[in-house]
Protein backbone atom coordinates (compact mmCIF):
# COMPACT_ATOMS: atom_id res chain seq x y z
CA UNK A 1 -19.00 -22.07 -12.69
CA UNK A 2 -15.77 -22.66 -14.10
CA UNK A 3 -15.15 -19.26 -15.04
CA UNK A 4 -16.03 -18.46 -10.75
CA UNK A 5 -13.27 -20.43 -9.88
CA UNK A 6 -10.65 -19.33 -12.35
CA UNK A 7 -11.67 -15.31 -11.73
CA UNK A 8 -11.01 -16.50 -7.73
CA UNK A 9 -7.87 -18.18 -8.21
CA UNK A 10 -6.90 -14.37 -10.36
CA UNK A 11 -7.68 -12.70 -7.04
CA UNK A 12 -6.08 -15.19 -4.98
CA UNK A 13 -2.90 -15.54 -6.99
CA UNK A 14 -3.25 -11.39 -7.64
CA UNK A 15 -2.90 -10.89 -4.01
CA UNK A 16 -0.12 -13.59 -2.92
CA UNK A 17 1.71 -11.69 -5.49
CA UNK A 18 1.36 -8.47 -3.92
CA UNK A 19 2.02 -9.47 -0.58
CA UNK A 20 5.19 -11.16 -1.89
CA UNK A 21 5.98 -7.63 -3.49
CA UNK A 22 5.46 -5.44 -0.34
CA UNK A 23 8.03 -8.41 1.50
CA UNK A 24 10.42 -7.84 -0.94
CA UNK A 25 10.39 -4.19 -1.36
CA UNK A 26 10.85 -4.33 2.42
CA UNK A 27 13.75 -5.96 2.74
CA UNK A 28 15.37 -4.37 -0.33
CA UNK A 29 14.65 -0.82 1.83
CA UNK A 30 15.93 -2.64 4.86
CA UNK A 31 19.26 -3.64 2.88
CA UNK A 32 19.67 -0.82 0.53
CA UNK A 33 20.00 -3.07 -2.25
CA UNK A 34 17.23 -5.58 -5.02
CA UNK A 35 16.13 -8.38 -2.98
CA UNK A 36 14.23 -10.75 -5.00
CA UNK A 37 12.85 -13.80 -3.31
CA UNK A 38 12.96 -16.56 -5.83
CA UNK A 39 9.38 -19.12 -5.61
CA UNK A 40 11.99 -21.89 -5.57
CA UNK A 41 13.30 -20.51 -2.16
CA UNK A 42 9.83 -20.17 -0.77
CA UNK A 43 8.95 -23.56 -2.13
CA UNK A 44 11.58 -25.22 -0.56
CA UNK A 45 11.01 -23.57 2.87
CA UNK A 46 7.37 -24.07 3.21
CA UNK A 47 6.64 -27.63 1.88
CA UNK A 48 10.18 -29.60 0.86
CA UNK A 49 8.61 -32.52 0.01
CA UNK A 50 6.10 -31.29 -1.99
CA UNK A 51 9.03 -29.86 -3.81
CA UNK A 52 10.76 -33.29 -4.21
CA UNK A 53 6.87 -35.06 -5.46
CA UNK A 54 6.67 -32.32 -7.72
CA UNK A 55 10.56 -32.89 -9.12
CA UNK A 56 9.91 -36.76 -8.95
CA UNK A 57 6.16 -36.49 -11.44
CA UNK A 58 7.95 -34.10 -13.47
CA UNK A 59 10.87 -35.86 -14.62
CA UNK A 60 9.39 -38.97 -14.43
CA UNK A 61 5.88 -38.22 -16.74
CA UNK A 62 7.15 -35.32 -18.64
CA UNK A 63 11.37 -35.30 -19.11
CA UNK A 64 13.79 -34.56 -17.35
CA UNK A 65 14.64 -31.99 -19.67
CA UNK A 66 11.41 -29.77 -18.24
CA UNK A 67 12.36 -30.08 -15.01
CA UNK A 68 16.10 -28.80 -14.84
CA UNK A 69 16.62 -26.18 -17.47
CA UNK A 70 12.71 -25.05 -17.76
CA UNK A 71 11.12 -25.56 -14.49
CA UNK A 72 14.34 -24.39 -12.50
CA UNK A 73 14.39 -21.22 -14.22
CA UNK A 74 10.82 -20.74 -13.53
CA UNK A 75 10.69 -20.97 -9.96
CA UNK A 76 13.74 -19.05 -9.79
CA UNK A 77 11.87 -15.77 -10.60
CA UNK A 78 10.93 -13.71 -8.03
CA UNK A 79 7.60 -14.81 -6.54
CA UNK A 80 5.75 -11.79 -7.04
CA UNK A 81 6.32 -12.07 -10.66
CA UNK A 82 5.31 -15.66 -11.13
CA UNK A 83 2.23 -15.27 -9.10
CA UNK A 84 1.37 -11.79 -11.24
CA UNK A 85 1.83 -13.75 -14.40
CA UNK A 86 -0.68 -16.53 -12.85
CA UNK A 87 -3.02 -14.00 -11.77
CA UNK A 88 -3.11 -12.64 -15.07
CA UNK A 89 -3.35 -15.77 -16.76
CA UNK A 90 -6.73 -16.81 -14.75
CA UNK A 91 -8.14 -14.03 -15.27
CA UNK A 92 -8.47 -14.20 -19.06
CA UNK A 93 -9.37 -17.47 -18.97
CA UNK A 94 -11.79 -16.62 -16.34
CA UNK A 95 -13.03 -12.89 -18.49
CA UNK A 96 -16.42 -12.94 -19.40
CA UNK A 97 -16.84 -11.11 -22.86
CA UNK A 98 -19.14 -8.48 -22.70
CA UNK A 99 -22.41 -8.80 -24.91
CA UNK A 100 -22.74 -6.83 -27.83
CA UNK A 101 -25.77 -3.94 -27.71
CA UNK A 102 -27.78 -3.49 -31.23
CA UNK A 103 -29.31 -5.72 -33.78
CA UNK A 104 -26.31 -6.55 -35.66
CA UNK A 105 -24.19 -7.35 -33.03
CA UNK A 106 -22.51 -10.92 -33.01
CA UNK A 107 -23.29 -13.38 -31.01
C-alpha cells in the first residue's frame, strides 16, 4: 500500500518536474538566455501563506538555522530540479526489489 502511494507521488512529482522544465526551456528560447524559475518564486506566487506557515513551523520546531541558510537555498533551485530529485527519491523508496529465481536465491 505504502509503496502505491510513494511510486504515485514519483509519477506525480516526475511530471510537475517536467512540465516545469518544458516552461522554463520556453522562456529561456523566448529570451535567448537560462531562465530558471526558482520553487521559492512559484511558492510564493501560488499559496503565500502557506509559505509564511511553513517559515513560521520551521523556525519555530526545528531552528531557525534550517530555515534561512538551508531551506532558502533549497527552494531557490530551479523547480524542475527539486521536483526531479523528489521524484527520484519516491521512487526508491517506493521500488519493489525483484525476487530472486533458483533455489539458492535469498530471500
Amino acid at each position: 500500500m505504502f509503496r502505491f502511494m510513494f511510486r504515485a507521488l514519483a509519477v506525480a512529482a516526475l511530471a510537475l518536474a517536467v512540465i516545469s522544465a518544458v516552461l522554463d526551456a520556453a522562456r529561456s528560447i523566448g529570451a535567448s538566455k537560462f531562465i530558471a524559475t526558482p520553487l521559492l518564486g512559484i511558492w510564493a506566487s501560488a499559496s503565500p501563506q502557506t509559505l509564511a506557515d511553513a517559515k513560521a513551523l520551521t523556525t519555530h520546531y526545528i531552528s531557525a538555522v534550517a530555515w534561512d541558510p538551508v531551506l532558502i537555498w533549497v527552494l531557490g533551485q530551479p523547480a524542475w530540479l527539486i521536483l526531479a530529485v523528489l521524484a527520484l527519491l519516491f521512487y526508491a523508496v517506493g521500488h519493489r526489489r525483484e525476487r530472486g529465481f533458483g533455489r539458492f536465491a535469498a530471500n
